[in-house]
PDB file of N, CA and C in Angstrom:
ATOM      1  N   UNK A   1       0.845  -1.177   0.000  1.00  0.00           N
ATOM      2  CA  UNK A   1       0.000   0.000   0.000  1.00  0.00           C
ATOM      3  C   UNK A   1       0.890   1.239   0.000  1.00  0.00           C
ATOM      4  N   UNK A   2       0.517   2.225  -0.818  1.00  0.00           N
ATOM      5  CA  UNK A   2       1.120   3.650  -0.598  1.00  0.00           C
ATOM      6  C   UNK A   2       1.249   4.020   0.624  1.00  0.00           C
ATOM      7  N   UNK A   3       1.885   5.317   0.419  1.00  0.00           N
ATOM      8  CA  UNK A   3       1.912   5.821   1.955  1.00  0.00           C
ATOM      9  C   UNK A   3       0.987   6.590   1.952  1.00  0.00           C
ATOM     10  N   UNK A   4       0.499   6.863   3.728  1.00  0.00           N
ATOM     11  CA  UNK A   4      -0.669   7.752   3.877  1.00  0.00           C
ATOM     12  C   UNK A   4      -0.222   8.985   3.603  1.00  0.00           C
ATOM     13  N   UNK A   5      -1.230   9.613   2.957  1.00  0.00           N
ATOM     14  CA  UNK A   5      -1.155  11.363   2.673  1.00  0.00           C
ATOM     15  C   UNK A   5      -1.946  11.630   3.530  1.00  0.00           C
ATOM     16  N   UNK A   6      -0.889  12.765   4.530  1.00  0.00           N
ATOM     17  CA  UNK A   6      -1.956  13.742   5.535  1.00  0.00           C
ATOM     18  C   UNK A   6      -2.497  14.543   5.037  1.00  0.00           C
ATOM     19  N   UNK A   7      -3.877  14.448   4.935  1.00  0.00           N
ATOM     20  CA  UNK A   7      -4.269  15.731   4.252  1.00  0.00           C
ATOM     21  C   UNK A   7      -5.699  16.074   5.581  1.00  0.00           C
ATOM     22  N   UNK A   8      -5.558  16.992   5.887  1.00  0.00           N
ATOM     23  CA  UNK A   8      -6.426  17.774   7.219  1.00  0.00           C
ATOM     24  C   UNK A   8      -6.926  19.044   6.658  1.00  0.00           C
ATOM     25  N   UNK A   9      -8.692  18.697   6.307  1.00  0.00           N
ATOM     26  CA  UNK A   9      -8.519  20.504   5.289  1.00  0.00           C
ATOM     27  C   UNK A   9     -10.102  20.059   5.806  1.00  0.00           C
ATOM     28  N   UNK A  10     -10.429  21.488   6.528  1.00  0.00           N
ATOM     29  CA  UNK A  10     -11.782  21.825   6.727  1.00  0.00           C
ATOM     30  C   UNK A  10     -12.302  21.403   5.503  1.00  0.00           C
ATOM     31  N   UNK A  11     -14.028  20.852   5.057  1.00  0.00           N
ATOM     32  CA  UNK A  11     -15.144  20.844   3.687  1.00  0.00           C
ATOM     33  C   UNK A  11     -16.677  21.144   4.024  1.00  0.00           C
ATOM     34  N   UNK A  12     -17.169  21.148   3.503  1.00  0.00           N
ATOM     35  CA  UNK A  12     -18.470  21.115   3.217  1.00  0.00           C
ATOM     36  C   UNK A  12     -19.340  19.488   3.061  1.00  0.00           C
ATOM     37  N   UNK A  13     -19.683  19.362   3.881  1.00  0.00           N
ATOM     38  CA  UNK A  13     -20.760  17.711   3.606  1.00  0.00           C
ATOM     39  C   UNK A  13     -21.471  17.618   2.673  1.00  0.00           C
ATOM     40  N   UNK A  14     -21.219  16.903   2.003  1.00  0.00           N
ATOM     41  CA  UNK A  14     -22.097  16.769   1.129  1.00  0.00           C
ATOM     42  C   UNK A  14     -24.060  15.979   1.018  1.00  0.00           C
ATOM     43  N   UNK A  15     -23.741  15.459   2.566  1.00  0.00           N
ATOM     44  CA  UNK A  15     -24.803  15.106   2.696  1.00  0.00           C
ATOM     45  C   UNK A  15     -25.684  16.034   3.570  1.00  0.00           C
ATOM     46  N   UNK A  16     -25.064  16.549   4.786  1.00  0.00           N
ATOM     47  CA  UNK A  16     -26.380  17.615   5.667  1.00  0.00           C
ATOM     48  C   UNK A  16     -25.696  18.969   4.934  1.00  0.00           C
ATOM     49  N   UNK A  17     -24.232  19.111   4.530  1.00  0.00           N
ATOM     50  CA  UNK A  17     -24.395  20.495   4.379  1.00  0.00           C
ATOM     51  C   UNK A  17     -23.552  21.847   5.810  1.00  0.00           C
ATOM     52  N   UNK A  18     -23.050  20.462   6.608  1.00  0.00           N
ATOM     53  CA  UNK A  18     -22.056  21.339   7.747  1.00  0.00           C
ATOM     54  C   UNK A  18     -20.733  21.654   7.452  1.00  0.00           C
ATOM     55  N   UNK A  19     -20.408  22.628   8.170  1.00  0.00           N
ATOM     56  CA  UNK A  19     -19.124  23.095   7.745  1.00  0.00           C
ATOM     57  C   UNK A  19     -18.089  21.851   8.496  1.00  0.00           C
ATOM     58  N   UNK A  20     -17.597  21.186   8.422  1.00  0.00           N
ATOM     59  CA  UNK A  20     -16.892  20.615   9.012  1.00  0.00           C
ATOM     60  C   UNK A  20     -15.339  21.163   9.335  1.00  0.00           C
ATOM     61  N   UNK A  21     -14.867  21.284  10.282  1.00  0.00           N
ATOM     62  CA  UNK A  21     -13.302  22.067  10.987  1.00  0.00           C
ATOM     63  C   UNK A  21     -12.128  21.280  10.401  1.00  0.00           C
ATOM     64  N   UNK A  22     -11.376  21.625  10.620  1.00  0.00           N
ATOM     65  CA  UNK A  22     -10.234  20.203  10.447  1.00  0.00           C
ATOM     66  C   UNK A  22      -9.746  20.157  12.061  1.00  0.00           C
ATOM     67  N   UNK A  23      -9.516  18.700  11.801  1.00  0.00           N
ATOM     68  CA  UNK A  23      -9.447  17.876  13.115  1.00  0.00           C
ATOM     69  C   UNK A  23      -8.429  18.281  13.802  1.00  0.00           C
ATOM     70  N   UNK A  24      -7.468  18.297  13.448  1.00  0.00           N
ATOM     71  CA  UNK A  24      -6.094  19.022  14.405  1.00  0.00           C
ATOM     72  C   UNK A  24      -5.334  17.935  14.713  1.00  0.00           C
ATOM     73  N   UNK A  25      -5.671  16.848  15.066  1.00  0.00           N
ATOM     74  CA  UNK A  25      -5.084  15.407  15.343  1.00  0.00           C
ATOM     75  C   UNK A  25      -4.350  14.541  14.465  1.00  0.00           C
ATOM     76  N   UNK A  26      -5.331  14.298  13.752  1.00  0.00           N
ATOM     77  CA  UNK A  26      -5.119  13.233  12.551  1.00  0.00           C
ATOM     78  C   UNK A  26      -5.930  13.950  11.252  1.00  0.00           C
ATOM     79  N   UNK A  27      -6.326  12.902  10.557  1.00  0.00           N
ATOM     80  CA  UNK A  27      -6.861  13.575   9.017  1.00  0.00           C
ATOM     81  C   UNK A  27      -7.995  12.996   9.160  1.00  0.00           C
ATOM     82  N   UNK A  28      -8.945  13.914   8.817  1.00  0.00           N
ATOM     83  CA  UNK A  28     -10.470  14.230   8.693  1.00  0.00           C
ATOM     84  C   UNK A  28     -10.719  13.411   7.720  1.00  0.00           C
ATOM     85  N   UNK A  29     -11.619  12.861   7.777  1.00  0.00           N
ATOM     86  CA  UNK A  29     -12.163  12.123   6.583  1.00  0.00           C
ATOM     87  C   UNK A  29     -13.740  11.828   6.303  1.00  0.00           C
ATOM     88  N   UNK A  30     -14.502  12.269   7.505  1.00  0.00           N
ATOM     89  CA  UNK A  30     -16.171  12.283   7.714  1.00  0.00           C
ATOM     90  C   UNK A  30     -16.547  13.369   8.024  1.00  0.00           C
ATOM     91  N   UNK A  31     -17.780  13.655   8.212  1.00  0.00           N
ATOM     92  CA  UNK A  31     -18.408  14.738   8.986  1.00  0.00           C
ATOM     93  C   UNK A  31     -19.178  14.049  10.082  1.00  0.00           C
ATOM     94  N   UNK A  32     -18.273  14.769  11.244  1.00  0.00           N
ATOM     95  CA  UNK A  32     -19.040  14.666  12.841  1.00  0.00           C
ATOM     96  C   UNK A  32     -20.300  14.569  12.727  1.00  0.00           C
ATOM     97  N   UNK A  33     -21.016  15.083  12.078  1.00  0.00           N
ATOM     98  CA  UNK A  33     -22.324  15.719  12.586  1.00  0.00           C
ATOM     99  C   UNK A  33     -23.700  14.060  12.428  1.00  0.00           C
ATOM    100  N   UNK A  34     -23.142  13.736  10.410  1.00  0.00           N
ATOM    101  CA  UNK A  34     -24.047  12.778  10.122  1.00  0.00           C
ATOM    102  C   UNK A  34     -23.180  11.526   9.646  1.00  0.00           C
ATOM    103  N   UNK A  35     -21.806  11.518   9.947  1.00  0.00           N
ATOM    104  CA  UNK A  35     -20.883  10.277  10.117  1.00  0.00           C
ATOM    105  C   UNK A  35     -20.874  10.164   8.671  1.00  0.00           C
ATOM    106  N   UNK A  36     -21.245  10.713   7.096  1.00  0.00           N
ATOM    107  CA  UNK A  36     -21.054  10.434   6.095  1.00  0.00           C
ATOM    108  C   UNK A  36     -19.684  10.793   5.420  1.00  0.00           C
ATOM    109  N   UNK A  37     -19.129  10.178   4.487  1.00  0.00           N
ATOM    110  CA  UNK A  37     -18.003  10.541   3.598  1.00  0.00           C
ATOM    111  C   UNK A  37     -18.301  10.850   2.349  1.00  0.00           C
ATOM    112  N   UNK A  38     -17.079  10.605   1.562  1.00  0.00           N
ATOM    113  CA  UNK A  38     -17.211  11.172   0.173  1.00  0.00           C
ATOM    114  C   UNK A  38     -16.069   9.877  -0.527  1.00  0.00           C
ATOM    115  N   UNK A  39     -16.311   9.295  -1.115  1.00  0.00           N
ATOM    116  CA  UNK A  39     -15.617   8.357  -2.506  1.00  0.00           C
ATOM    117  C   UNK A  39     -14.333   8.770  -3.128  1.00  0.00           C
ATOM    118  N   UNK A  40     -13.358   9.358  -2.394  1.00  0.00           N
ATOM    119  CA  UNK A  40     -12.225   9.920  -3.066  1.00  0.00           C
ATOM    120  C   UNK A  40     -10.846   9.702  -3.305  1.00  0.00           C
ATOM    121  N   UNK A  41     -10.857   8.504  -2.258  1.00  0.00           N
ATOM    122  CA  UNK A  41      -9.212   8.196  -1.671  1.00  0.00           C
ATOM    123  C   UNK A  41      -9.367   6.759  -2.773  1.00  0.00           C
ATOM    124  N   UNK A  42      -8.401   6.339  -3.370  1.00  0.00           N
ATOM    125  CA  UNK A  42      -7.901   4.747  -3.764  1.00  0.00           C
ATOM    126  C   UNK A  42      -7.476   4.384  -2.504  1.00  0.00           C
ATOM    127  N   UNK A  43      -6.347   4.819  -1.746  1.00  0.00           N
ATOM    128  CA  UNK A  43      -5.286   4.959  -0.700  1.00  0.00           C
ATOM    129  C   UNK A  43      -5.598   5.968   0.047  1.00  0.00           C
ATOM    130  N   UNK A  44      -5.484   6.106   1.450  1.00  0.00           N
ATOM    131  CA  UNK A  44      -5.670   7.129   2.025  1.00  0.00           C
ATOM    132  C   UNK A  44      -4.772   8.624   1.823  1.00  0.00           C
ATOM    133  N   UNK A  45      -5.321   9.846   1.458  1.00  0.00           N
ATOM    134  CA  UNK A  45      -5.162  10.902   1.312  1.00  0.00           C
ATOM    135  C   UNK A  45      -4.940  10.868  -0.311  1.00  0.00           C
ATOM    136  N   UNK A  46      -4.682   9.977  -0.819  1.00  0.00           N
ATOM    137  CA  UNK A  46      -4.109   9.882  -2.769  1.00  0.00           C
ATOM    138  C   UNK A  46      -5.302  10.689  -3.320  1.00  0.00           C
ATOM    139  N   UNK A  47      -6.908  11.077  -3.178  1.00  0.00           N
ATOM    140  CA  UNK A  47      -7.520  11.998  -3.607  1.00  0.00           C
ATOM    141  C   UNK A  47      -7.798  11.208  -5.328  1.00  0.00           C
ATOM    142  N   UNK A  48      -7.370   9.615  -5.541  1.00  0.00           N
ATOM    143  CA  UNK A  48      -7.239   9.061  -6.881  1.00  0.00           C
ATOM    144  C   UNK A  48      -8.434   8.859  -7.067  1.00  0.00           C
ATOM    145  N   UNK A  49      -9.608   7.971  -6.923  1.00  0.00           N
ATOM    146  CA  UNK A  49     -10.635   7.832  -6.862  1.00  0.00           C
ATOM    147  C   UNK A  49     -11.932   8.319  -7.877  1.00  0.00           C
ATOM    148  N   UNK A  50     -12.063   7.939  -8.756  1.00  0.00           N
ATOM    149  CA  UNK A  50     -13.263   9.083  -9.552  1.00  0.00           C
ATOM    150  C   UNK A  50     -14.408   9.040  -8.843  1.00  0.00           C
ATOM    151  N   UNK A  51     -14.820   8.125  -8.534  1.00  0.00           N
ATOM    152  CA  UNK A  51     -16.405   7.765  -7.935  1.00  0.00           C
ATOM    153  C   UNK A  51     -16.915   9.023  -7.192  1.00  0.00           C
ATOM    154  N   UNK A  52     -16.292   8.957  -6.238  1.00  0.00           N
ATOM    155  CA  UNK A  52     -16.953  10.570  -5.293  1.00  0.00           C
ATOM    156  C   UNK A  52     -18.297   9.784  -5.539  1.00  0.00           C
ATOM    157  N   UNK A  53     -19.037   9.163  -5.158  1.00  0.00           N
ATOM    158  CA  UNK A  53     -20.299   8.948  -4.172  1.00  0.00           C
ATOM    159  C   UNK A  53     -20.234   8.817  -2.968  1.00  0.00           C
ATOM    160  N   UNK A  54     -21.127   9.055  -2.720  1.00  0.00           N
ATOM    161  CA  UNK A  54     -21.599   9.201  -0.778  1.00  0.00           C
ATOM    162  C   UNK A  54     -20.995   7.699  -0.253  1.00  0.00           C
ATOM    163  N   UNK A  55     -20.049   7.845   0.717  1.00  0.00           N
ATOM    164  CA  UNK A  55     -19.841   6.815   1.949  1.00  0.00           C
ATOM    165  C   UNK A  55     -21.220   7.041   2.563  1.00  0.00           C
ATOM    166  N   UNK A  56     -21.789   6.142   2.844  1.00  0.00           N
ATOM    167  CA  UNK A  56     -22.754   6.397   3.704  1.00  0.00           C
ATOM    168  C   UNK A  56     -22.315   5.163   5.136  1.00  0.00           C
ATOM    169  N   UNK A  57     -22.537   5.665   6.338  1.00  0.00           N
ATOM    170  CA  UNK A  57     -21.882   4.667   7.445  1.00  0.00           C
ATOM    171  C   UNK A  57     -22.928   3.540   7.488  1.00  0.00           C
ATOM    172  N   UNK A  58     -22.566   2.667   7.541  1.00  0.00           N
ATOM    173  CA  UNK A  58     -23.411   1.599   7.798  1.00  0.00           C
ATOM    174  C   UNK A  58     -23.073   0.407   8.617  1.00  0.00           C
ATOM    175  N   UNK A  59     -21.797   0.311   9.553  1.00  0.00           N
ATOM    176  CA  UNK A  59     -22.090  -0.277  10.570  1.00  0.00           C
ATOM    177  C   UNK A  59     -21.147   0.243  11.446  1.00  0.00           C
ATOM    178  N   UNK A  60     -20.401  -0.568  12.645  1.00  0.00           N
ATOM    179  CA  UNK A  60     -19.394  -0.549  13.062  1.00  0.00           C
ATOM    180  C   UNK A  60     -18.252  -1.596  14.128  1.00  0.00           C
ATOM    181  N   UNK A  61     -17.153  -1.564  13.908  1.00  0.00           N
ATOM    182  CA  UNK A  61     -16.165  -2.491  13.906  1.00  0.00           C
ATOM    183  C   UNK A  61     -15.420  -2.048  15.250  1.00  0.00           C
ATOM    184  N   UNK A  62     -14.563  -2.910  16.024  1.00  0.00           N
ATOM    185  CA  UNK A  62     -13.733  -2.565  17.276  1.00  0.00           C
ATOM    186  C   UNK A  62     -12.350  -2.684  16.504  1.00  0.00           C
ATOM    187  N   UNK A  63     -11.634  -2.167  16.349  1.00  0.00           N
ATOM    188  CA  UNK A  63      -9.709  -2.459  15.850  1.00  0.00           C
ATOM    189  C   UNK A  63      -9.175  -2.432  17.318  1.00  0.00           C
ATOM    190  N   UNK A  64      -8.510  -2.492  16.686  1.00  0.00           N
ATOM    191  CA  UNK A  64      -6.773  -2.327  17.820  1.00  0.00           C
ATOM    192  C   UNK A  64      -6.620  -0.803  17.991  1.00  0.00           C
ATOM    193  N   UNK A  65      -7.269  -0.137  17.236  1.00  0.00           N
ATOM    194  CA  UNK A  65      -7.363   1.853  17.884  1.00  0.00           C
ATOM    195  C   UNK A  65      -8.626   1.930  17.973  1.00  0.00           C
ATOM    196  N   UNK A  66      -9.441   1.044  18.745  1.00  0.00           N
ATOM    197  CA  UNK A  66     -10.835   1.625  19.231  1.00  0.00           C
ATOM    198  C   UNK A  66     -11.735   1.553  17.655  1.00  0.00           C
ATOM    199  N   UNK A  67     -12.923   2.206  18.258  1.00  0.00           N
ATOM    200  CA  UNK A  67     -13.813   2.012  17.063  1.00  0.00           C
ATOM    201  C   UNK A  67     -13.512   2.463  15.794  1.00  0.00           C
ATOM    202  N   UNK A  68     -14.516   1.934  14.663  1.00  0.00           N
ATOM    203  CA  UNK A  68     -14.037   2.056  13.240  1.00  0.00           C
ATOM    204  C   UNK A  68     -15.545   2.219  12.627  1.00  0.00           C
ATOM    205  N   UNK A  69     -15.330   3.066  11.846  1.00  0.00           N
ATOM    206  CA  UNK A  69     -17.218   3.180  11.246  1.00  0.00           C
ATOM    207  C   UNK A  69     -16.772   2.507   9.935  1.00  0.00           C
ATOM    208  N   UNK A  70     -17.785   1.416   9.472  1.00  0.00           N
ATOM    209  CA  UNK A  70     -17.955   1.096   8.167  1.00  0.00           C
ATOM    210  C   UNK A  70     -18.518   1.817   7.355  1.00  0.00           C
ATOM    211  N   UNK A  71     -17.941   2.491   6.129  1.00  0.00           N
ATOM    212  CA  UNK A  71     -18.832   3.059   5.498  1.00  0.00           C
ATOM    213  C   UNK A  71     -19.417   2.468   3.922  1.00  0.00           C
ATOM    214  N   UNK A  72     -20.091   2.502   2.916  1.00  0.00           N
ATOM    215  CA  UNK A  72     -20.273   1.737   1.734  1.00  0.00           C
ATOM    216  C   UNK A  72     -21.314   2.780   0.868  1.00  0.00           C
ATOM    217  N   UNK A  73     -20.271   2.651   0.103  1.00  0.00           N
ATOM    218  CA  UNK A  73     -20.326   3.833  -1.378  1.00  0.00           C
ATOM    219  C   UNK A  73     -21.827   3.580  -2.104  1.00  0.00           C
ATOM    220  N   UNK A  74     -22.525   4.564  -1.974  1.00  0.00           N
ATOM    221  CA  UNK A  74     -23.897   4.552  -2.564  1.00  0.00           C
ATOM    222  C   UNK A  74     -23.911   4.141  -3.937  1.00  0.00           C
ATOM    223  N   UNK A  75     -22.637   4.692  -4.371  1.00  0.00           N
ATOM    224  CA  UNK A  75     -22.741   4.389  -6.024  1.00  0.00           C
ATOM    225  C   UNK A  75     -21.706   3.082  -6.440  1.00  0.00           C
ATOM    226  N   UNK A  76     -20.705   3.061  -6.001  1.00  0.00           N
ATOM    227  CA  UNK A  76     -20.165   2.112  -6.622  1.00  0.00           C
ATOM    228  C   UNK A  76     -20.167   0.507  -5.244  1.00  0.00           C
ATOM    229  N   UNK A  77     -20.593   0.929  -4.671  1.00  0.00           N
ATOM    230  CA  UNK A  77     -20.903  -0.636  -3.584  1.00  0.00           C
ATOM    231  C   UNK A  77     -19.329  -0.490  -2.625  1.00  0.00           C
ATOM    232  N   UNK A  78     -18.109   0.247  -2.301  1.00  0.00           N
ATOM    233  CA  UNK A  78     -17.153   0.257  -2.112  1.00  0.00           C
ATOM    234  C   UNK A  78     -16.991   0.286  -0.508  1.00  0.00           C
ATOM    235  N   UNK A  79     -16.686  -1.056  -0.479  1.00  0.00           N
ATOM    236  CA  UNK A  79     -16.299  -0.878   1.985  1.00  0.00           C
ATOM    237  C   UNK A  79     -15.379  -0.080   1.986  1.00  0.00           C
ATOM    238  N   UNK A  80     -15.220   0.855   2.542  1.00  0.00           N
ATOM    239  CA  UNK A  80     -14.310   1.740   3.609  1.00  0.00           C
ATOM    240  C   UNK A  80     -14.828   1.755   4.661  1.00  0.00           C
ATOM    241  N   UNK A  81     -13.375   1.544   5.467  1.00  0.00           N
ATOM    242  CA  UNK A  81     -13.242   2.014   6.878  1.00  0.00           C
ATOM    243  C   UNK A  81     -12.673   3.204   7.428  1.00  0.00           C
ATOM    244  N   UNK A  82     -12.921   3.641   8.600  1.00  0.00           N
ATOM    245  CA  UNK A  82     -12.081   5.095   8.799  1.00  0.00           C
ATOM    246  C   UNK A  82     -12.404   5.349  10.784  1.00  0.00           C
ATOM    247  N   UNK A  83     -11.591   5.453  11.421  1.00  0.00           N
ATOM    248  CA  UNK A  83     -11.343   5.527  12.819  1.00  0.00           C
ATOM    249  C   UNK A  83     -12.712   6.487  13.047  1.00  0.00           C
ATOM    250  N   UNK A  84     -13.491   6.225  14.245  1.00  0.00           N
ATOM    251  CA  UNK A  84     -14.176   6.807  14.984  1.00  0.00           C
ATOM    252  C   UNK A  84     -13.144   8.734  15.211  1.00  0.00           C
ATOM    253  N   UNK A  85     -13.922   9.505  14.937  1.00  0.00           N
ATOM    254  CA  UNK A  85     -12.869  10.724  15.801  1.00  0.00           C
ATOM    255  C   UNK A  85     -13.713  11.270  17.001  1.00  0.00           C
ATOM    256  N   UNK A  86     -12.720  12.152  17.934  1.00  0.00           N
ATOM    257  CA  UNK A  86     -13.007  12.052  19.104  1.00  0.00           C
ATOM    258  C   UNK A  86     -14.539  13.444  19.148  1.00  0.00           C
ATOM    259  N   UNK A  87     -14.779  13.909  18.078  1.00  0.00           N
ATOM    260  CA  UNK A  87     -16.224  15.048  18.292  1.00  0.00           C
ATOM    261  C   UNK A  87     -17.237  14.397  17.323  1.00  0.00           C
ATOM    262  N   UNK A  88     -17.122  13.279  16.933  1.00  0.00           N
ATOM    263  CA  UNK A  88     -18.159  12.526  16.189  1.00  0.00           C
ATOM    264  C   UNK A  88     -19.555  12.307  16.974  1.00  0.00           C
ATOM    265  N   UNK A  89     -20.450  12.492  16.827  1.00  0.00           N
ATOM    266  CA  UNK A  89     -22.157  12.544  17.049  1.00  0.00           C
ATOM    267  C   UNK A  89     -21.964  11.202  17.942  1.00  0.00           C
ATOM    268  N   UNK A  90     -21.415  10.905  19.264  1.00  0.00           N
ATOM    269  CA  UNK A  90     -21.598   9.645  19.740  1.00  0.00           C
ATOM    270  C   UNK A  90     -23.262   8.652  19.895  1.00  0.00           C
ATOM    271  N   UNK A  91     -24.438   9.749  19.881  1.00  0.00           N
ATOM    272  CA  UNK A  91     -25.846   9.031  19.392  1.00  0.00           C
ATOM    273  C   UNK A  91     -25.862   8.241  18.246  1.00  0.00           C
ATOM    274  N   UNK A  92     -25.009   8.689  17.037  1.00  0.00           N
ATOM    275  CA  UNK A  92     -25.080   8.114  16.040  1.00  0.00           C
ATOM    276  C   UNK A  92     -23.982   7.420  16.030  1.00  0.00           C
ATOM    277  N   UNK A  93     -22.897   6.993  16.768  1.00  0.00           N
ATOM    278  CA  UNK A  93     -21.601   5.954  16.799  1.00  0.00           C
ATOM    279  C   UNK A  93     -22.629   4.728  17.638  1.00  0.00           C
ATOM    280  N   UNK A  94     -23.460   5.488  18.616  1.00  0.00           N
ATOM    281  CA  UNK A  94     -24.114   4.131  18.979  1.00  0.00           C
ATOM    282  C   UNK A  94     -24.951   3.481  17.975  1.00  0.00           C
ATOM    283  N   UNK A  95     -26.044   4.141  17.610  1.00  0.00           N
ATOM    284  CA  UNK A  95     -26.625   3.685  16.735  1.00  0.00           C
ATOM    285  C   UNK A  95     -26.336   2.275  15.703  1.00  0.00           C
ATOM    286  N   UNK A  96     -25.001   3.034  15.177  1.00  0.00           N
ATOM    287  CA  UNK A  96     -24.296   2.590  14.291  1.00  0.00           C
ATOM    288  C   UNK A  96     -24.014   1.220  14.818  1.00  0.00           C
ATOM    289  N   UNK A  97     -23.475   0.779  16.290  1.00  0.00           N
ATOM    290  CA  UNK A  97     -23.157  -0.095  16.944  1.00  0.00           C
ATOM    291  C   UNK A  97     -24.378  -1.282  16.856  1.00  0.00           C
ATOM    292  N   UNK A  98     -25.425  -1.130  16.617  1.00  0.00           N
ATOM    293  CA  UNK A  98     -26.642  -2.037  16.718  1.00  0.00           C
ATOM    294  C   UNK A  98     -26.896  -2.671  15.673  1.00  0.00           C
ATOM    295  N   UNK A  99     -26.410  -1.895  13.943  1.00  0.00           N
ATOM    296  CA  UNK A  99     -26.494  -2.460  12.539  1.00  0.00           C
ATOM    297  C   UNK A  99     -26.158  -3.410  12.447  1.00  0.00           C
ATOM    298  N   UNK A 100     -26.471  -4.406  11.642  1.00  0.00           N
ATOM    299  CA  UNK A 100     -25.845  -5.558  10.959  1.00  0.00           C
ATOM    300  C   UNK A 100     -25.330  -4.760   9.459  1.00  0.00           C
ATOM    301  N   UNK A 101     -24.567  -5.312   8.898  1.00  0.00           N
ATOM    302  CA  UNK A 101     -24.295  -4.567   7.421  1.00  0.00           C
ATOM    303  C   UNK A 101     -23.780  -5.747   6.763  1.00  0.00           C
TER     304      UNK A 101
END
């Protein structure tokens, strides 16, 4: 696998529409608010990706760094994973915890 590209850059959601901050920690990759992504990475931070459809979260996983939201690409069917972050909507990390996917 490539190497990770840090890339930490405030966006716009594409699904509710929040401004999302950049994280300060690590690299942003969801929006806190409704746990959705965007279809962009091949590799993390590579930006290779044409698809850009909605990650939408649909379950969630325990790793070896704590939780992990599953997410799966509206348009092209695509699993990604991506670390829980620490101002994420924890109502909806639970939630998420109850899915089967």
């Amino acid at each position: 696998m490539p190497n990770f590209v840090v890339i930490d850059e405030e966006f716009i959601c594409d699904n509710c529409g929040y401004k999302v901050p950049k994280l300060g920690y690590s690299c942003r990759n969801h929006c806190p608010k409704c746990l959705h992504s965007k279809h962009v990475d091949k590799n993390p931070g590579d930006r290779e990706e044409m698809c850009h459809g909605d990650l939408e979260p649909v379950g969630l996983e325990t790793g070896k760094k704590g939780y992990v939201i599953v997410f799966k690409c509206k348009k092209c069917g695509m699993i990604r994973k991506n670390k829980v972050a620490e101002d994420d909507d924890m109502n909806l990390i639970i939630e998420l915890s109850t899915k089967q996917y």
